[in-house]
PDB file of N, CA and C in Angstrom:
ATOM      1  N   UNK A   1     -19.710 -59.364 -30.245  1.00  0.00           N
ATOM      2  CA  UNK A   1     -19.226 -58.511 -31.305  1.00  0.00           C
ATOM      3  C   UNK A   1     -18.436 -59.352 -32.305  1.00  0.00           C
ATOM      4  N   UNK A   2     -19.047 -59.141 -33.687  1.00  0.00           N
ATOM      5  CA  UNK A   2     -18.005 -60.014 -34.361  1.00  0.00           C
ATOM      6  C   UNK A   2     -16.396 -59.032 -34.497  1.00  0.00           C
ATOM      7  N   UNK A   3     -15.666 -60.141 -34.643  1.00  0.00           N
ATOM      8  CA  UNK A   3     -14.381 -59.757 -35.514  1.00  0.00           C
ATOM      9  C   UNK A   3     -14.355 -59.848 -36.818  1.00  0.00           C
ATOM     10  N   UNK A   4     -14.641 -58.105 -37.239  1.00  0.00           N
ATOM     11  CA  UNK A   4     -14.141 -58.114 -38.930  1.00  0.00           C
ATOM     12  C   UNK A   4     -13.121 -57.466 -39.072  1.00  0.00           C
ATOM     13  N   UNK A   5     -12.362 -56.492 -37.742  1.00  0.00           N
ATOM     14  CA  UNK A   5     -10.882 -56.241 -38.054  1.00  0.00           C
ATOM     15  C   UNK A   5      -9.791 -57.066 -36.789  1.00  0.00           C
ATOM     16  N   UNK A   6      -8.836 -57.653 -37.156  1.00  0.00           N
ATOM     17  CA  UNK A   6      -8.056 -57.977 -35.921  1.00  0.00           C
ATOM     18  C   UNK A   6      -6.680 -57.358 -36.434  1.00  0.00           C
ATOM     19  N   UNK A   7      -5.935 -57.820 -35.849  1.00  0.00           N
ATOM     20  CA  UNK A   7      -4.321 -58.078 -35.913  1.00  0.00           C
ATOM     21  C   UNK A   7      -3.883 -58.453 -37.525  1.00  0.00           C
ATOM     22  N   UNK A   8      -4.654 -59.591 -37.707  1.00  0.00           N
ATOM     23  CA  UNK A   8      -4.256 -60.509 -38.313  1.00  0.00           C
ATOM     24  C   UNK A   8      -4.668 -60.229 -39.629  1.00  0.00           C
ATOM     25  N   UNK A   9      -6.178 -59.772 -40.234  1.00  0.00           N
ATOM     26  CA  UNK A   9      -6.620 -58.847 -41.053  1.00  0.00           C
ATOM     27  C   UNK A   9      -5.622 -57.626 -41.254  1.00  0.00           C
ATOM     28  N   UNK A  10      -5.315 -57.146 -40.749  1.00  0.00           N
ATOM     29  CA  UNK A  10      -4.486 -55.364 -41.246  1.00  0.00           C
ATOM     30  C   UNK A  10      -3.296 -55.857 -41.497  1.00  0.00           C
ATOM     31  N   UNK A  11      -2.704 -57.075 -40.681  1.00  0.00           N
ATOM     32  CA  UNK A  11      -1.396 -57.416 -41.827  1.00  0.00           C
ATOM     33  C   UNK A  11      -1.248 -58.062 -42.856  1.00  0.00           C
ATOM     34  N   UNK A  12      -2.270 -58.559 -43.503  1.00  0.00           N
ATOM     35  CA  UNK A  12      -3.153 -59.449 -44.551  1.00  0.00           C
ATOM     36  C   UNK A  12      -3.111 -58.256 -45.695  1.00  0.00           C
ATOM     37  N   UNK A  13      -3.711 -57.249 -45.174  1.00  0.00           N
ATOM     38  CA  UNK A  13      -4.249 -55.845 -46.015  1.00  0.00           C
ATOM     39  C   UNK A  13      -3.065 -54.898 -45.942  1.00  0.00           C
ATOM     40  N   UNK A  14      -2.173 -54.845 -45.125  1.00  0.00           N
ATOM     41  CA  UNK A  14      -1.299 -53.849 -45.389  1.00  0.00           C
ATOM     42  C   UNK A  14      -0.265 -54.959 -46.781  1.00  0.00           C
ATOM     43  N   UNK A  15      -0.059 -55.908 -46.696  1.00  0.00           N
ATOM     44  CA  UNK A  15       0.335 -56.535 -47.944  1.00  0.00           C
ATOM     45  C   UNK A  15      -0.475 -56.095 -49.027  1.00  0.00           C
ATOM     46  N   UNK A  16      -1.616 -56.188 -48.953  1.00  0.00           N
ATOM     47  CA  UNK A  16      -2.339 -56.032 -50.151  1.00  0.00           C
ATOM     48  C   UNK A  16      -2.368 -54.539 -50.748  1.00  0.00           C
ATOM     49  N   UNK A  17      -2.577 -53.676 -50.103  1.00  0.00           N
ATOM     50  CA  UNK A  17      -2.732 -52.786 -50.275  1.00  0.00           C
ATOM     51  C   UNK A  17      -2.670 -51.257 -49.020  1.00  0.00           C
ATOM     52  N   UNK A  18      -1.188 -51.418 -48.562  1.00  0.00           N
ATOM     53  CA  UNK A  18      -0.953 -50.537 -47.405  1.00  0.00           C
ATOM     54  C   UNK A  18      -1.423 -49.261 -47.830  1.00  0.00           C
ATOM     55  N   UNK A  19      -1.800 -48.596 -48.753  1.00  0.00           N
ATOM     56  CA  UNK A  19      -1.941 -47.378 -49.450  1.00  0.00           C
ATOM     57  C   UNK A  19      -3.532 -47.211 -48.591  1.00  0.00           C
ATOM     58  N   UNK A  20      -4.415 -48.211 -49.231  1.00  0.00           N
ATOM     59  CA  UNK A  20      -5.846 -48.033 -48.899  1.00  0.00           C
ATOM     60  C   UNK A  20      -6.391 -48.143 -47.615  1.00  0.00           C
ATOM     61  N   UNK A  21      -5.751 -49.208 -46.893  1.00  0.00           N
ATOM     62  CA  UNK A  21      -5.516 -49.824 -45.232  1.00  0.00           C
ATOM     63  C   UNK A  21      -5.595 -48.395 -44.588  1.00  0.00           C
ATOM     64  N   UNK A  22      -4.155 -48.406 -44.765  1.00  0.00           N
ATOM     65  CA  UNK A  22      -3.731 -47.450 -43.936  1.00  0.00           C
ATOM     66  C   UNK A  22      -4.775 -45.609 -43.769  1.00  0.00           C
ATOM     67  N   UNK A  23      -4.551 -45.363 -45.009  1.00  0.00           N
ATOM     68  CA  UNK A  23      -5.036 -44.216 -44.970  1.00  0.00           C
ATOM     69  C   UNK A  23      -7.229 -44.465 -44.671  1.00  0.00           C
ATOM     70  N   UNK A  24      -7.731 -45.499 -45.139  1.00  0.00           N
ATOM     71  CA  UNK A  24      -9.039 -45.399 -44.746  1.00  0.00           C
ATOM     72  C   UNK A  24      -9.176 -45.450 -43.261  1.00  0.00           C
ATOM     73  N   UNK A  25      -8.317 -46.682 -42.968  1.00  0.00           N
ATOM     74  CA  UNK A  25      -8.225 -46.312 -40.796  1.00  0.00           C
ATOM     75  C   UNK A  25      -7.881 -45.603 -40.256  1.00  0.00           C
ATOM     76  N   UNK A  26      -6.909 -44.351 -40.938  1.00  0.00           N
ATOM     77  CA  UNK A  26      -6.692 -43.866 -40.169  1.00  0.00           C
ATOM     78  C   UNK A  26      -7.860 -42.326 -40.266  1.00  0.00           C
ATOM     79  N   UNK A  27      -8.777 -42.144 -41.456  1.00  0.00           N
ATOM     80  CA  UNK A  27      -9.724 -41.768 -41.657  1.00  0.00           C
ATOM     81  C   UNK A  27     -10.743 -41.998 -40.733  1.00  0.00           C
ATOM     82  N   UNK A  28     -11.452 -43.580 -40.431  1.00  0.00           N
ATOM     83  CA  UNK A  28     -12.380 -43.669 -39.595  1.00  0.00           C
ATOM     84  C   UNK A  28     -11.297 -43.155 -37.855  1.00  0.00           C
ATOM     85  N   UNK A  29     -10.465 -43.463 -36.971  1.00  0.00           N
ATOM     86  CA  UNK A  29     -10.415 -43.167 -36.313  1.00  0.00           C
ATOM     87  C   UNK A  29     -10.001 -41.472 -36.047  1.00  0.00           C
ATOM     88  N   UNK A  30      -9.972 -40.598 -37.231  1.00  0.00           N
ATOM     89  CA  UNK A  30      -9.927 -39.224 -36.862  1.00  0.00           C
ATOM     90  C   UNK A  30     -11.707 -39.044 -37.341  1.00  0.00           C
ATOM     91  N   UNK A  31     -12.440 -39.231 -37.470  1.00  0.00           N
ATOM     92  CA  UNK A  31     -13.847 -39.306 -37.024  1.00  0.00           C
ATOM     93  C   UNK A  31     -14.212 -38.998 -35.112  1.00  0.00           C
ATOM     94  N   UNK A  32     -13.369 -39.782 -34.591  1.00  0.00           N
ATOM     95  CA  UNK A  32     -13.583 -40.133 -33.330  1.00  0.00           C
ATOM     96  C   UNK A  32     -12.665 -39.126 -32.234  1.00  0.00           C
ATOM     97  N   UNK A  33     -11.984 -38.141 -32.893  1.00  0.00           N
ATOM     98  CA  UNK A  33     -11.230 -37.093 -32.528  1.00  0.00           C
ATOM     99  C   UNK A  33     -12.408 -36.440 -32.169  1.00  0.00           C
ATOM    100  N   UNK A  34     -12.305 -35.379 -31.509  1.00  0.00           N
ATOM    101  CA  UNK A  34     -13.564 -34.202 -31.056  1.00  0.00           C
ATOM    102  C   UNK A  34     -12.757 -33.138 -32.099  1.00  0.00           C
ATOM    103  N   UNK A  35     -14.296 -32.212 -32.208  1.00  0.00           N
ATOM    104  CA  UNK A  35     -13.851 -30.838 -32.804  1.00  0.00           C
ATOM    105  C   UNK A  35     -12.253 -30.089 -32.267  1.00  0.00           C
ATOM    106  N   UNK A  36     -12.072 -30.437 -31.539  1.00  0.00           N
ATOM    107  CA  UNK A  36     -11.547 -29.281 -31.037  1.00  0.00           C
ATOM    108  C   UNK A  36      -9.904 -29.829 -31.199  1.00  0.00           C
ATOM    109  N   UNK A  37      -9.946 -31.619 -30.994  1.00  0.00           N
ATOM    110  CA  UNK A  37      -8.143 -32.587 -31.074  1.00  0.00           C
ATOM    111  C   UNK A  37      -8.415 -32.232 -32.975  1.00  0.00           C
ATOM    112  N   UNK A  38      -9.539 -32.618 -33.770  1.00  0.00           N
ATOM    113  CA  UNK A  38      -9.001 -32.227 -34.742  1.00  0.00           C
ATOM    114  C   UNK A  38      -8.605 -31.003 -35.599  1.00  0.00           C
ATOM    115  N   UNK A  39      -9.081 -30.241 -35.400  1.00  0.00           N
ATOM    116  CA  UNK A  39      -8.858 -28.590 -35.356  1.00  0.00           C
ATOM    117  C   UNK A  39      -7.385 -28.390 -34.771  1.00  0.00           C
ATOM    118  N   UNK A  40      -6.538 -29.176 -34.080  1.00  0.00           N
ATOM    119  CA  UNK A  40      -5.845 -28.570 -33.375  1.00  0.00           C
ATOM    120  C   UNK A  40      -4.540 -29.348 -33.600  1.00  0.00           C
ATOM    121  N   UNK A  41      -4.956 -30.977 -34.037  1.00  0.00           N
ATOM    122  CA  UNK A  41      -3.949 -31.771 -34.711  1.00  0.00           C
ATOM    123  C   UNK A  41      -3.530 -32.701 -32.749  1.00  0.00           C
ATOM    124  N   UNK A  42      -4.026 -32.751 -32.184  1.00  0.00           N
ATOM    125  CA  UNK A  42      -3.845 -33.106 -30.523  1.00  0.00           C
ATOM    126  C   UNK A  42      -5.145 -34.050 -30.386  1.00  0.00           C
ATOM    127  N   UNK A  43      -4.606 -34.511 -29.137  1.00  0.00           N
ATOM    128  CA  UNK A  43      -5.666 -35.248 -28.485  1.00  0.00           C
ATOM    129  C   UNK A  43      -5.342 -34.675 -26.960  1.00  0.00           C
ATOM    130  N   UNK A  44      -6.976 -34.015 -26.556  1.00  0.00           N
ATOM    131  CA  UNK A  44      -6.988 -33.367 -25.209  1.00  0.00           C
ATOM    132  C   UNK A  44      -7.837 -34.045 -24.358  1.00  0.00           C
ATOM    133  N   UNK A  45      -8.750 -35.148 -25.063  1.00  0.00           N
ATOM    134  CA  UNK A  45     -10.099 -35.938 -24.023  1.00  0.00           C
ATOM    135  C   UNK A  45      -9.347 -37.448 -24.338  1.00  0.00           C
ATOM    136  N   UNK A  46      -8.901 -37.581 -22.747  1.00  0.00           N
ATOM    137  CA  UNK A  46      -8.773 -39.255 -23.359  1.00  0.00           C
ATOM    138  C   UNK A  46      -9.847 -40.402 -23.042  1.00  0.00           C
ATOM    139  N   UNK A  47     -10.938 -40.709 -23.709  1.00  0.00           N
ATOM    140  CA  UNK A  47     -11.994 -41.296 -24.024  1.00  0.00           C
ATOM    141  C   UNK A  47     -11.705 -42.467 -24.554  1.00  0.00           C
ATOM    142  N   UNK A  48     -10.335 -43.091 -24.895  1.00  0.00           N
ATOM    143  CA  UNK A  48     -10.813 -44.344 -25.074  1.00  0.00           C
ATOM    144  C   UNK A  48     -11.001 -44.208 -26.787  1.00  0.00           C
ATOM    145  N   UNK A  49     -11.049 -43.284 -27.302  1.00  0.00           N
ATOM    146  CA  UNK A  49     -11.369 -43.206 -29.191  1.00  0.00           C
ATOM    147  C   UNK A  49     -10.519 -42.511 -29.379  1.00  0.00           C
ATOM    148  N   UNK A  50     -10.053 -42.498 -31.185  1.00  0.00           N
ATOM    149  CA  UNK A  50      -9.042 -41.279 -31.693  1.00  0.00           C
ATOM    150  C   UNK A  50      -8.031 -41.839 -31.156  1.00  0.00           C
ATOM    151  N   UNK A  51      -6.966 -41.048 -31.558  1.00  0.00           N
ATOM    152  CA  UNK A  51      -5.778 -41.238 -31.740  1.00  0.00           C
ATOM    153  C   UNK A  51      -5.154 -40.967 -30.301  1.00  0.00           C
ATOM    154  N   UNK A  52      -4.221 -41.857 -29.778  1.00  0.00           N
ATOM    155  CA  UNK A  52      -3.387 -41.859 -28.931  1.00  0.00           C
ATOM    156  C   UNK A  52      -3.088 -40.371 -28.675  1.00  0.00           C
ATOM    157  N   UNK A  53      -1.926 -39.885 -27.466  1.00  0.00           N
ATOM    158  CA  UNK A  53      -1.553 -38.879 -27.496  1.00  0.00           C
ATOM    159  C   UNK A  53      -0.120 -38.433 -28.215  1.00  0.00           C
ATOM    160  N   UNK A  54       0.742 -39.967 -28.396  1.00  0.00           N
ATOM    161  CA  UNK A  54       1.751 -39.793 -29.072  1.00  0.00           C
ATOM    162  C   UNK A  54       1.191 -39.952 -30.927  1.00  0.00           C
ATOM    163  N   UNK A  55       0.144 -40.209 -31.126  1.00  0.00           N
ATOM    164  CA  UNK A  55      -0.220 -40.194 -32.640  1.00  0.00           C
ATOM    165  C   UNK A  55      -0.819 -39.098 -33.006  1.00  0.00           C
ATOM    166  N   UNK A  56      -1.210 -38.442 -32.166  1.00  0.00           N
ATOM    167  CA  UNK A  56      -2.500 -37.475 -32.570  1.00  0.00           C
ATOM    168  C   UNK A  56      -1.985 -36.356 -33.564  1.00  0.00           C
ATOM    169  N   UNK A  57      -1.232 -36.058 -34.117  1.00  0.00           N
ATOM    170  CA  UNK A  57      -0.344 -34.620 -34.559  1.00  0.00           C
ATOM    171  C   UNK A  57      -0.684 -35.447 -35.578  1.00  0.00           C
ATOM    172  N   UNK A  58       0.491 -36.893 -36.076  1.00  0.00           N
ATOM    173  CA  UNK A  58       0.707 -37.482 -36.837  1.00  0.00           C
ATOM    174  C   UNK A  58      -0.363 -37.903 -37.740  1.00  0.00           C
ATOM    175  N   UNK A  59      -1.287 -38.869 -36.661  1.00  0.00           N
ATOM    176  CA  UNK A  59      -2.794 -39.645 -37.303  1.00  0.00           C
ATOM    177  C   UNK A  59      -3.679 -38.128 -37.503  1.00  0.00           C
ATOM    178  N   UNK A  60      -4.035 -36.952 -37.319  1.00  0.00           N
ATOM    179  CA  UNK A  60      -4.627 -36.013 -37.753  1.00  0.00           C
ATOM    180  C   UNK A  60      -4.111 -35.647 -39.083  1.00  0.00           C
ATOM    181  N   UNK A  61      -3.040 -35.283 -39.119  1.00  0.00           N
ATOM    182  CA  UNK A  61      -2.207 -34.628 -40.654  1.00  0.00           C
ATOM    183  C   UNK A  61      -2.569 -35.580 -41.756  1.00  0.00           C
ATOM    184  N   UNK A  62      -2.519 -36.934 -41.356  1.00  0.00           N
ATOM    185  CA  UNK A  62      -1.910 -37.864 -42.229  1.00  0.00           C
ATOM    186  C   UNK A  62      -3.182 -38.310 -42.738  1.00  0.00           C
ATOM    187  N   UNK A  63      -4.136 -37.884 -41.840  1.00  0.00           N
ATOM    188  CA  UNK A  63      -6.106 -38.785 -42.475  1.00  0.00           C
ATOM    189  C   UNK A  63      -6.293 -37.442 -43.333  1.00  0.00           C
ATOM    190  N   UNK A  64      -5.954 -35.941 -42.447  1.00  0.00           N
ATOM    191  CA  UNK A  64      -6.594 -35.096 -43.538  1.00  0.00           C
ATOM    192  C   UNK A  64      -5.778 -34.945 -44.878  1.00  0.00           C
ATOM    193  N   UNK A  65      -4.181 -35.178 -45.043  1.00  0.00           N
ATOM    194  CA  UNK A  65      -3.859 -35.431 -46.113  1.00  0.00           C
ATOM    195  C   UNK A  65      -4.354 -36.380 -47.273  1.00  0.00           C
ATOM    196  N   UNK A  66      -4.810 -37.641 -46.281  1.00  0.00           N
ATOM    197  CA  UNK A  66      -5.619 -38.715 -47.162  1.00  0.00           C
ATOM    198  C   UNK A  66      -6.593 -37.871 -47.851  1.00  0.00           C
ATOM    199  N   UNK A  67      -7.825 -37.367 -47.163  1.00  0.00           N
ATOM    200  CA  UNK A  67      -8.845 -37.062 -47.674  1.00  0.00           C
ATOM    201  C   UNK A  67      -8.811 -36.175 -48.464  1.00  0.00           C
ATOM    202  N   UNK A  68      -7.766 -35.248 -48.551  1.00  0.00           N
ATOM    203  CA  UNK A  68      -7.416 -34.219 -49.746  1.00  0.00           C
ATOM    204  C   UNK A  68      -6.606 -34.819 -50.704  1.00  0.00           C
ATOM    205  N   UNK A  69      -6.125 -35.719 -50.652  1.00  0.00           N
ATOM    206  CA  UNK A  69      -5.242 -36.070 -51.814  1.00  0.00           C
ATOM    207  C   UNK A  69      -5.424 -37.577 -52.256  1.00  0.00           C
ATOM    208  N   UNK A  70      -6.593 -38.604 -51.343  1.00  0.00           N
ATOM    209  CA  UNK A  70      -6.673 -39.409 -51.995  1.00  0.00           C
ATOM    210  C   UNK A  70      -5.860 -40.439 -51.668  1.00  0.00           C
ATOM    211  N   UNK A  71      -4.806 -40.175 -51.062  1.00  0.00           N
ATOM    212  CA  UNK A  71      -3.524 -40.750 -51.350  1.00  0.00           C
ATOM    213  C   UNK A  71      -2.367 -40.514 -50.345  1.00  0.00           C
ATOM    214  N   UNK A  72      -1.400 -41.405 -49.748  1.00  0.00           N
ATOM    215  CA  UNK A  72      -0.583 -41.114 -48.642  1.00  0.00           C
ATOM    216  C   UNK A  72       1.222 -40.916 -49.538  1.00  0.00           C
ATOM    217  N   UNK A  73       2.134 -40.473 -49.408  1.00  0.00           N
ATOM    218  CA  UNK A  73       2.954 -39.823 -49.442  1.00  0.00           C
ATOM    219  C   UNK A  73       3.734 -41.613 -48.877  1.00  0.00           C
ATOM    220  N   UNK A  74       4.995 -41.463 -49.656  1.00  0.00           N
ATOM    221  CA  UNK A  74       5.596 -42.727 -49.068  1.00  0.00           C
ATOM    222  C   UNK A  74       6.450 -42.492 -47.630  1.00  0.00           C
ATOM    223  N   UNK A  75       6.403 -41.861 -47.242  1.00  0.00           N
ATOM    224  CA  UNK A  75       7.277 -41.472 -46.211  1.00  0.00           C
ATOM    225  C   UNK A  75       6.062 -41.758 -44.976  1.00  0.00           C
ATOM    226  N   UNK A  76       5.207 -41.627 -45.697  1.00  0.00           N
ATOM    227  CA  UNK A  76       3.389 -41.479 -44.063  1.00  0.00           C
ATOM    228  C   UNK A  76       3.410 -43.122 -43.918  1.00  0.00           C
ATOM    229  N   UNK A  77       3.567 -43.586 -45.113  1.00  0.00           N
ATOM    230  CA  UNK A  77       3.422 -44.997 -44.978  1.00  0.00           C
ATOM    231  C   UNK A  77       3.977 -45.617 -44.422  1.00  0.00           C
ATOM    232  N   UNK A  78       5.082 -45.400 -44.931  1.00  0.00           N
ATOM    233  CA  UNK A  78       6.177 -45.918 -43.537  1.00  0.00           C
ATOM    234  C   UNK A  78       6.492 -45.716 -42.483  1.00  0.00           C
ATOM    235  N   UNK A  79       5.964 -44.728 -41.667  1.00  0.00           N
ATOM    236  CA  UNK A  79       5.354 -44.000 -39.741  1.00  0.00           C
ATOM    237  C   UNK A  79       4.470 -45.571 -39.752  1.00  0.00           C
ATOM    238  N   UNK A  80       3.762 -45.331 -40.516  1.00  0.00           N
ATOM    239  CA  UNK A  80       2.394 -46.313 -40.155  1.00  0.00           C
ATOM    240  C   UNK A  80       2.569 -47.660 -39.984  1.00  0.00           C
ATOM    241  N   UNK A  81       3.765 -48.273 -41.484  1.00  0.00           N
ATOM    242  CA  UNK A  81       3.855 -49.544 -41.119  1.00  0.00           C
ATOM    243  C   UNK A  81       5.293 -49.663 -40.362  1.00  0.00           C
ATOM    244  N   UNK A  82       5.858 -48.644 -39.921  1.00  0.00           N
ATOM    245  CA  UNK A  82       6.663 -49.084 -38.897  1.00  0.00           C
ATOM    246  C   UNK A  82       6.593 -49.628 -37.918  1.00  0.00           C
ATOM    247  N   UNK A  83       7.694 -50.858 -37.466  1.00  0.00           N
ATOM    248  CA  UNK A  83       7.366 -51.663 -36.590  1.00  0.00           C
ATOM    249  C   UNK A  83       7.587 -50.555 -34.819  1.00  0.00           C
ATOM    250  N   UNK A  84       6.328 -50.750 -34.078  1.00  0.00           N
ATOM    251  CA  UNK A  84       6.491 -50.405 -32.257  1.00  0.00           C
ATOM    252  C   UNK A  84       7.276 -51.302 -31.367  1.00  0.00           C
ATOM    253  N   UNK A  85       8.152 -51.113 -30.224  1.00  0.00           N
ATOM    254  CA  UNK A  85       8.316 -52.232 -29.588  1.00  0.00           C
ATOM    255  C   UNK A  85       8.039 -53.912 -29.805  1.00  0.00           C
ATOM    256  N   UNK A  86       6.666 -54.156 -29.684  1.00  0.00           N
ATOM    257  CA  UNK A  86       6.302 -55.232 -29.871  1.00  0.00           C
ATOM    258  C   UNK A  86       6.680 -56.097 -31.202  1.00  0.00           C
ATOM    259  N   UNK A  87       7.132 -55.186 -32.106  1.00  0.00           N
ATOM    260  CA  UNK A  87       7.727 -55.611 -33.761  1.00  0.00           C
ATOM    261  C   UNK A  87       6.597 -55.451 -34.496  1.00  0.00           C
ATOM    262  N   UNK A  88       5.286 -54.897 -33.960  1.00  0.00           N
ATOM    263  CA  UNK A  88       4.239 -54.549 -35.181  1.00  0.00           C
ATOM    264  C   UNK A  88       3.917 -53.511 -35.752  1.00  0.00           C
ATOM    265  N   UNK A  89       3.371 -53.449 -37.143  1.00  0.00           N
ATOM    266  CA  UNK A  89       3.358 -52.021 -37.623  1.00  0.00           C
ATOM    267  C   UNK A  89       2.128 -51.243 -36.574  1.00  0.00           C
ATOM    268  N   UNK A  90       3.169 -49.540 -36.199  1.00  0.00           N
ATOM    269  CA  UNK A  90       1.894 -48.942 -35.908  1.00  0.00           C
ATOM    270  C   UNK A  90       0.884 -48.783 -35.768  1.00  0.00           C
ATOM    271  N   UNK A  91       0.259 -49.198 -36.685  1.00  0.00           N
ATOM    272  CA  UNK A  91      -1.043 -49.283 -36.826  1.00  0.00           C
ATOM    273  C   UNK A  91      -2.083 -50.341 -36.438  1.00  0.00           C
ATOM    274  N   UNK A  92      -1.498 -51.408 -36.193  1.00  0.00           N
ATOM    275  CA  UNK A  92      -1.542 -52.056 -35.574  1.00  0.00           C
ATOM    276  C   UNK A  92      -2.665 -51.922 -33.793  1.00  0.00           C
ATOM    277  N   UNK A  93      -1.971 -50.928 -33.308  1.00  0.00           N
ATOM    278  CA  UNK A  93      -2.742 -50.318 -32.009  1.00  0.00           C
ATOM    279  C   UNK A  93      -3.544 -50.244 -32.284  1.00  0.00           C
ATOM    280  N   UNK A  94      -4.126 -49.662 -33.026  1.00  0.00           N
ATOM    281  CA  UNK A  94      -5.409 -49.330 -33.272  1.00  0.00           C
ATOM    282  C   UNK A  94      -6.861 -50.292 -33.717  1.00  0.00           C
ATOM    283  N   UNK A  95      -6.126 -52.060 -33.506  1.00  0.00           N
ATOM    284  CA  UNK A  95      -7.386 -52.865 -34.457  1.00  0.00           C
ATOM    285  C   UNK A  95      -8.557 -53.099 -33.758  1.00  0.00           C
ATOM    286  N   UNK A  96      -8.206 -52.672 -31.857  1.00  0.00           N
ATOM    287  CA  UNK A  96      -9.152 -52.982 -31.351  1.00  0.00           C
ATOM    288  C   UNK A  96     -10.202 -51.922 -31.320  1.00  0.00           C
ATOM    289  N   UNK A  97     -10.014 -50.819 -31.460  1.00  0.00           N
ATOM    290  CA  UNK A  97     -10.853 -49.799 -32.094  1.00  0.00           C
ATOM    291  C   UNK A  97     -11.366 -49.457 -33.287  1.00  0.00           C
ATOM    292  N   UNK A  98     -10.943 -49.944 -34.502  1.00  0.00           N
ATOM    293  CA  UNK A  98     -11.349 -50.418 -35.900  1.00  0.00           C
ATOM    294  C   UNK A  98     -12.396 -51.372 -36.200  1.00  0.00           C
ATOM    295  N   UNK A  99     -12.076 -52.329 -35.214  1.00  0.00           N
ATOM    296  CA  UNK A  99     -12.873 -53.944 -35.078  1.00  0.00           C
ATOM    297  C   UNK A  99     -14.227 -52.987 -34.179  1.00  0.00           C
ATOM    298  N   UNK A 100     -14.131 -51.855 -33.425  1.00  0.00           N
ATOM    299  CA  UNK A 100     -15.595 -51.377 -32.709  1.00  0.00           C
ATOM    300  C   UNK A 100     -16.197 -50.807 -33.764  1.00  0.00           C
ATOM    301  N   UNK A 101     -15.166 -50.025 -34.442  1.00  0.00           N
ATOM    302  CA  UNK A 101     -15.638 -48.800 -35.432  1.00  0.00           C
ATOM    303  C   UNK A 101     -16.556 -49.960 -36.506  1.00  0.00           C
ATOM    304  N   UNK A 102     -16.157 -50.652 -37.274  1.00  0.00           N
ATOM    305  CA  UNK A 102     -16.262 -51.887 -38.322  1.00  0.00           C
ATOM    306  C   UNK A 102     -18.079 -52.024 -37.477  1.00  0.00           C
ATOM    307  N   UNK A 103     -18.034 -52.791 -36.420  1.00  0.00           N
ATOM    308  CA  UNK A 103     -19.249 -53.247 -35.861  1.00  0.00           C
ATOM    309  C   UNK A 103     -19.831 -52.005 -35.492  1.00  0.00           C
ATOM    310  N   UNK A 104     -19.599 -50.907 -35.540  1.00  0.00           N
ATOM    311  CA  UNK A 104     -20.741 -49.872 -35.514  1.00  0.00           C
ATOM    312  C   UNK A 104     -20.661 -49.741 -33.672  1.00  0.00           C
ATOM    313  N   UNK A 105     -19.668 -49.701 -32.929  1.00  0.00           N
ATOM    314  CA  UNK A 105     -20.288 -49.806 -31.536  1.00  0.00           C
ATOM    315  C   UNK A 105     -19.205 -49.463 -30.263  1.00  0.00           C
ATOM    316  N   UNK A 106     -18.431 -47.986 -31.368  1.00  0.00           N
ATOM    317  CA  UNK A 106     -17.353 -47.160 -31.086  1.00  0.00           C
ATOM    318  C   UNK A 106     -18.038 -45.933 -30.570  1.00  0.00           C
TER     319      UNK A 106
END
């Protein structure tokens, strides 16, 4: 599988443009929500795709806000690039599932 998203890419791109980063990933991984976690703003199947169980409220609101408005709210941005334990932004968790999504093989 190649690597076209890592670690190292999304903090490259959240410099460049955390607005677009952020809100398109978090777009493709509410794709990977089932009918029913996104309808509901939860994650109830843990499969390995979609949003964590502590993101799921958050990463649901915040992709369908994207997709209605285009655009993230400065306050979403900063959930996202806030640093976790480890000192990386949020979003972050998610590259090894981005990097499947990217290669088609999520």
């Amino acid at each position: 599988m190649k690597k076209l998203v890592s670690k190292e890419f999304i903090k490259i791109k959240l410099e460049e443009d955390a607005q677009k980063l952020i809100g398109r990933a978090l777009c493709a991984i509410l794709k990977y929500q089932t009918n029913v976690e996104s309808t509901n703003n939860i994650t109830k199947d843990f499969n390995g795709v979609g949003f964590t169980k502590s993101d799921s409220r958050t990463g649901t609101l915040t992709a369908k806000y994207y997709l209605k408005h285009g655009k993230l709210e400065e306050w979403q941005l900063k959930l996202w690039k806030g640093l976790n334990k480890k000192g990386e932004p949020r979003i972050m968790k998610y590259a090894n599932q981005l990097n499947k999504i990217a290669n088609g093989t999520n």
